[in-house]
C-alpha atoms as a PDB file:
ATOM      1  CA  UNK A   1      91.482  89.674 109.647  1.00  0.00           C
ATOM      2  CA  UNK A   2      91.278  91.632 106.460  1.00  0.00           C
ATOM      3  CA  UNK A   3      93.251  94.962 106.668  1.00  0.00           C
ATOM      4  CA  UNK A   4      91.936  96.147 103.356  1.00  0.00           C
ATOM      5  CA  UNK A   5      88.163  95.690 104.865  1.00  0.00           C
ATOM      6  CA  UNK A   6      88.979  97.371 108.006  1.00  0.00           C
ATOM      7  CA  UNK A   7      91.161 100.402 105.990  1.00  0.00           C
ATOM      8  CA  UNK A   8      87.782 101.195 103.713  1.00  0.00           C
ATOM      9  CA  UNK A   9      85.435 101.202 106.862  1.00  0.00           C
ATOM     10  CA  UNK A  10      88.184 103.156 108.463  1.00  0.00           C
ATOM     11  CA  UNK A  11      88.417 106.176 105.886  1.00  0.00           C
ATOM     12  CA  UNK A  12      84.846 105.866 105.921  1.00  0.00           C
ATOM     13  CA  UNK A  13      83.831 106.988 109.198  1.00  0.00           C
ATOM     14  CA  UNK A  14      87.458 108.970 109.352  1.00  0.00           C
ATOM     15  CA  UNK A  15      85.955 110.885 105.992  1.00  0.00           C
ATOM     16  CA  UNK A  16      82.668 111.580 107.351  1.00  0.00           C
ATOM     17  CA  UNK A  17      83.222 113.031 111.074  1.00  0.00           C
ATOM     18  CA  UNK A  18      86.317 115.023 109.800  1.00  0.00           C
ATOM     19  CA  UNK A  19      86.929 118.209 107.953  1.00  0.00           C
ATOM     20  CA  UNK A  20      88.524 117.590 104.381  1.00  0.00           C
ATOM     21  CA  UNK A  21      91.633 119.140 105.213  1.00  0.00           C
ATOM     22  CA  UNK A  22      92.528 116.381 108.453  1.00  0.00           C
ATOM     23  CA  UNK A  23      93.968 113.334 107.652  1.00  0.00           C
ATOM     24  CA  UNK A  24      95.106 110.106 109.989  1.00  0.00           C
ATOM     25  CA  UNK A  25      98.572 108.496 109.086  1.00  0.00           C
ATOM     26  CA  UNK A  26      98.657 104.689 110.838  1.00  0.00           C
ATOM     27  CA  UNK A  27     100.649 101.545 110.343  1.00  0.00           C
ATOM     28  CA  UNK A  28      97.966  98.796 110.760  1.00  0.00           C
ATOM     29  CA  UNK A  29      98.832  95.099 111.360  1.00  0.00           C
ATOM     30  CA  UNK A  30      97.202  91.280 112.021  1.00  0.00           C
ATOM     31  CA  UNK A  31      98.549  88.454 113.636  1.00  0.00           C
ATOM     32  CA  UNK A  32      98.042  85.119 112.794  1.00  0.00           C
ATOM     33  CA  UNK A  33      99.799  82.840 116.173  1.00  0.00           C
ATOM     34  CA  UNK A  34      98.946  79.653 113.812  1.00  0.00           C
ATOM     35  CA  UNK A  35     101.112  80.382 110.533  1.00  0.00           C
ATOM     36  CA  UNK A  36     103.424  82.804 112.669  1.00  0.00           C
ATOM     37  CA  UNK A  37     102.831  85.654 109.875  1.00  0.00           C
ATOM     38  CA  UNK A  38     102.491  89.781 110.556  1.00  0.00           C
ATOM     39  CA  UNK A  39     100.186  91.405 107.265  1.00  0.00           C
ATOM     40  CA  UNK A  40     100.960  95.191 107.522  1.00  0.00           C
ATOM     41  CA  UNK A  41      99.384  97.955 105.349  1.00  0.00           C
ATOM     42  CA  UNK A  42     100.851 101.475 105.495  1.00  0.00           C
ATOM     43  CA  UNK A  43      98.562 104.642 105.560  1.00  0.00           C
ATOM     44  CA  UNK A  44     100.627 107.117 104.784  1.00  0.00           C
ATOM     45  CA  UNK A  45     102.674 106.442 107.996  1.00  0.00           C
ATOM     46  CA  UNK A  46     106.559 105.817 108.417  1.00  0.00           C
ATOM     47  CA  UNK A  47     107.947 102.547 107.712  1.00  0.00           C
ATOM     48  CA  UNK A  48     107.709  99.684 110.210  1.00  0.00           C
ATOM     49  CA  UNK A  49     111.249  98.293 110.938  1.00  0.00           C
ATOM     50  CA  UNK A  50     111.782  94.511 111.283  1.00  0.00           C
ATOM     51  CA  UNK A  51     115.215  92.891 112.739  1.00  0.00           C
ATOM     52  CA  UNK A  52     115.324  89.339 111.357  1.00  0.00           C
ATOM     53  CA  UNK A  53     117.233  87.663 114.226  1.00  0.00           C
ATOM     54  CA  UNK A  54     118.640  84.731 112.101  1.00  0.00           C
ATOM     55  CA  UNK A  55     120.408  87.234 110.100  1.00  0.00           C
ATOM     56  CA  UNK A  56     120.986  89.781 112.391  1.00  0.00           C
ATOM     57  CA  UNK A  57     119.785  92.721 110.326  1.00  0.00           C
ATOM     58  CA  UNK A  58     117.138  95.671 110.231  1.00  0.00           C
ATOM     59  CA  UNK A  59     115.074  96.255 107.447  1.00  0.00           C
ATOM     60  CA  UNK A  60     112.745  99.622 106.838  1.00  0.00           C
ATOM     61  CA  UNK A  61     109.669  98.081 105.357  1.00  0.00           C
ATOM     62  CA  UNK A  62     108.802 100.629 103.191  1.00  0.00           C
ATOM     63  CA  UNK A  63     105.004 100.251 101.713  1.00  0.00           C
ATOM     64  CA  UNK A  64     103.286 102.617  99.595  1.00  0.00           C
ATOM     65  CA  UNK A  65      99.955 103.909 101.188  1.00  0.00           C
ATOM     66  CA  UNK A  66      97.440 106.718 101.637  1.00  0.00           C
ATOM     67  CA  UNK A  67      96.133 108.272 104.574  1.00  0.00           C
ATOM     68  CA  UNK A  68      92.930 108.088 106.001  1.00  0.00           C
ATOM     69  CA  UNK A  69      90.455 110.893 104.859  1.00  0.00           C
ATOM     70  CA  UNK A  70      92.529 112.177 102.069  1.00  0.00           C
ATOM     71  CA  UNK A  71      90.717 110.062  99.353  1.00  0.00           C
ATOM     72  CA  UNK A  72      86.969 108.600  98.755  1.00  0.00           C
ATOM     73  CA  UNK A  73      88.500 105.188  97.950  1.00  0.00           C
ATOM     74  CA  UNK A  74      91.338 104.732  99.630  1.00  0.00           C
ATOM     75  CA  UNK A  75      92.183 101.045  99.083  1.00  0.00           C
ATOM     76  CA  UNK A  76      93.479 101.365  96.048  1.00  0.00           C
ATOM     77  CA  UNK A  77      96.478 102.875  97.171  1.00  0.00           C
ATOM     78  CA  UNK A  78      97.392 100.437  99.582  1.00  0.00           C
ATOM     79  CA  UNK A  79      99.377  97.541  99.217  1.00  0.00           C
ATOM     80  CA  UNK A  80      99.696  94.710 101.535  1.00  0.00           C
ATOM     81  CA  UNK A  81     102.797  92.705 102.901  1.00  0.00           C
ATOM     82  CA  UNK A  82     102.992  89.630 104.473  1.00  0.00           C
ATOM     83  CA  UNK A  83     106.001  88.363 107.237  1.00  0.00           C
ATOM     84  CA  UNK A  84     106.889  85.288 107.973  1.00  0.00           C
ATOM     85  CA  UNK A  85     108.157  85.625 111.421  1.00  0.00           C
ATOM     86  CA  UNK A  86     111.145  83.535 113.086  1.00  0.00           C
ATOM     87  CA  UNK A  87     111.826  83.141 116.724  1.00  0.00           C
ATOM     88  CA  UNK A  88     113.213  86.468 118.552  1.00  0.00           C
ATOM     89  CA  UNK A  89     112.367  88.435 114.939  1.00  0.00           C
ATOM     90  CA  UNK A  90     111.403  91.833 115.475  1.00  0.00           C
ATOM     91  CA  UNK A  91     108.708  94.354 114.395  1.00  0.00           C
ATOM     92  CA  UNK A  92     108.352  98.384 115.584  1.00  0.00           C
ATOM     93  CA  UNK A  93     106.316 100.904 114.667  1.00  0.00           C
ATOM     94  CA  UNK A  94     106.528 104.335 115.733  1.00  0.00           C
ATOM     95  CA  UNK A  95     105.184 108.140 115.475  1.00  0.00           C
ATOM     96  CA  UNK A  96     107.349 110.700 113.602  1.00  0.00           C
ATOM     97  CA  UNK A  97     107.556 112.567 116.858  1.00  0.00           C
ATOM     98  CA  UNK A  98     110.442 109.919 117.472  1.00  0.00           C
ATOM     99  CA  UNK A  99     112.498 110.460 114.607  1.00  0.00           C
ATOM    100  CA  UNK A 100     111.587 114.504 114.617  1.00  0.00           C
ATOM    101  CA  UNK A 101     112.425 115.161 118.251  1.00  0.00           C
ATOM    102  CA  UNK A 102     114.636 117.696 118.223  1.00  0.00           C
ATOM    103  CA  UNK A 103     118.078 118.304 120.966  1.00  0.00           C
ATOM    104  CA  UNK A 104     119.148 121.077 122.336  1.00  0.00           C
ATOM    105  CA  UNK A 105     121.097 122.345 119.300  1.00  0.00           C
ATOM    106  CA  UNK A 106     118.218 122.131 117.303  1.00  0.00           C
ATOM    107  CA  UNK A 107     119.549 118.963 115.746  1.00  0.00           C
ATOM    108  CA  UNK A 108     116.801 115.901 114.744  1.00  0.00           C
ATOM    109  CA  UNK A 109     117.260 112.333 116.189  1.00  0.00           C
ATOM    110  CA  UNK A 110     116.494 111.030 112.907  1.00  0.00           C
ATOM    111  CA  UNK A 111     115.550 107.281 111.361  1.00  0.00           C
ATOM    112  CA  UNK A 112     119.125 106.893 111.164  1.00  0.00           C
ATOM    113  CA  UNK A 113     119.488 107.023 114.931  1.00  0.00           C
ATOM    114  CA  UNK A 114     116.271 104.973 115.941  1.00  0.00           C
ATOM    115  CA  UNK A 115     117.167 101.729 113.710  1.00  0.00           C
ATOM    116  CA  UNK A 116     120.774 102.056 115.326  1.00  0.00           C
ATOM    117  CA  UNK A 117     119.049 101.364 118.747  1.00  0.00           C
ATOM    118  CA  UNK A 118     116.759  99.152 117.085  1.00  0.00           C
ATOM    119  CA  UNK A 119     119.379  96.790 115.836  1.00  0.00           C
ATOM    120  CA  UNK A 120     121.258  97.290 118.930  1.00  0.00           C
ATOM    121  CA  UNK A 121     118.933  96.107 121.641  1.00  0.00           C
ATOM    122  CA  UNK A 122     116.924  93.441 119.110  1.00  0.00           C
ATOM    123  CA  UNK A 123     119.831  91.726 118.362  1.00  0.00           C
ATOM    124  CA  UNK A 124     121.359  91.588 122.383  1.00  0.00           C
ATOM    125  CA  UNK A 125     117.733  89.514 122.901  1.00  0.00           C
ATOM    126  CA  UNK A 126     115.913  91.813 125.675  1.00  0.00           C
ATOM    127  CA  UNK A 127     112.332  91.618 125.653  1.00  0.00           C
ATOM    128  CA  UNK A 128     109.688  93.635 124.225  1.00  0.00           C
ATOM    129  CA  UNK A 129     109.586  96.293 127.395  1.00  0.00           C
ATOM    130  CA  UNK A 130     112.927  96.085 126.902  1.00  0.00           C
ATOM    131  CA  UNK A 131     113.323  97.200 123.352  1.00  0.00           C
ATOM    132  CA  UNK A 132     110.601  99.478 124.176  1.00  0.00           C
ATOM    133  CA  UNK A 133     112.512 101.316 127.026  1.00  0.00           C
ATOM    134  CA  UNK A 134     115.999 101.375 125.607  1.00  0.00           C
ATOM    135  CA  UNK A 135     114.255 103.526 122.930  1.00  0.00           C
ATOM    136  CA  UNK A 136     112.093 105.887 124.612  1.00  0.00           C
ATOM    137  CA  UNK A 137     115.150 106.391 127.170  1.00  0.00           C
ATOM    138  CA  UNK A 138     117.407 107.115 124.051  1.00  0.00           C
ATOM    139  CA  UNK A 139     115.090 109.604 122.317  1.00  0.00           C
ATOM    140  CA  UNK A 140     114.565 110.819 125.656  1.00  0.00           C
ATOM    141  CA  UNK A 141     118.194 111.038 126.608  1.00  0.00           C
ATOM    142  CA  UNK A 142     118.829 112.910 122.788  1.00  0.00           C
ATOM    143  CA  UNK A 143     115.958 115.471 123.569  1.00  0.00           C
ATOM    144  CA  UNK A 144     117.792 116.185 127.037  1.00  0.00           C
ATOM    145  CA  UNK A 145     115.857 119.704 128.579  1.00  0.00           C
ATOM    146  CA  UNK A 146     114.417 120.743 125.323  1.00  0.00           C
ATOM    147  CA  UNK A 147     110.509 120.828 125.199  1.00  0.00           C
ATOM    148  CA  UNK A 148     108.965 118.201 122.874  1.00  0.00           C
ATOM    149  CA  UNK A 149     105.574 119.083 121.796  1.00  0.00           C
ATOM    150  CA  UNK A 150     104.835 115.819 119.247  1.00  0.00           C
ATOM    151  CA  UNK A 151     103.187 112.665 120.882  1.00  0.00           C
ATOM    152  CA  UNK A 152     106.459 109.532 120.578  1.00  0.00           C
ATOM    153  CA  UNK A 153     104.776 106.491 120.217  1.00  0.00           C
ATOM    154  CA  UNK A 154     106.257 103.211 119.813  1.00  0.00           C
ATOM    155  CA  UNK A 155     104.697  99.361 119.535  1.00  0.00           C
ATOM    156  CA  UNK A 156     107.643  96.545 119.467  1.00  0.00           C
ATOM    157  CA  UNK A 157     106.315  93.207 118.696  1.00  0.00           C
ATOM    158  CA  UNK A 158     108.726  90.412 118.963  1.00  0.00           C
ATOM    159  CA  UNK A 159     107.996  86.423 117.974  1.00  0.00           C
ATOM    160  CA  UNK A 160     108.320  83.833 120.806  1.00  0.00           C
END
């Protein structure tokens, strides 16, 4: 259950089967069902989004963080956060292949464009596959023929 444990053993092993110029980005998160609460460290990956459902409204959670195999010691520059979750809040994380993906007019889909379909589908109440698929059918539908070459990678949690 302790991020910062599982970060250090992580760079570790990431450090010692990789060559010094590779690096990992990752979002990594713990679940606790009995005080409803997300803890989320950021390795040098994009922010997590998180639609509060009592308000209404998306938030970038925007941590500092390091990624894996660029340092010896990497914990020290990570920070932890801590989310109390309320019914139908929720998180997503996702690769930068989402928000690079590129049209046919060479033109990005952007952050800008993923936490518009974020808010929009979180806050009409669908379900995680939901969320899940009204985003990857959105990038998709932005991309339209052009060849995408990144991985797009997305995890929606969403509190029961």
């Amino acid at each position: 259950p302790d991020l910062m444990v599982i970060a250090k053993l992580m760079n570790a092993v990431i450090q010692k089967k990789s060559s010094n110029t590779m690096f990992i980005t990752m979002g990594l998160t713990t679940w606790s069902e009995t005080t409803s609460s997300l803890k989320y460290i950021n390795a040098g990956h994009l922010p997590m989004l998180y639609f509060d459902a009592g308000d209404q409204k998306l938030t970038e959670i925007k941590l500092p963080g390091m990624a894996f195999g660029m340092v010896d010691d990497l914990v020290p520059h990570l920070q932890q956060q801590e989310l109390k979750l309320q019914k139908d809040d929720v998180v997503v994380l996702y690769s930068d292949g989402i928000p690079d993906a590129q049209n046919t007019n060479n033109e990005p889909y952007g952050v800008a464009r993923l936490k518009r379909i974020v808010q929009e589908v979180s806050s009409a109440n669908h379900t995680v596959e939901g969320i899940r698929d009204a985003i990857l059918a959105d990038v998709m539908t932005f991309i339209g023929t052009r060849e995408h070459l990144d991985d797009i990678t997305v995890v929606v949690m969403k509190k029961k």
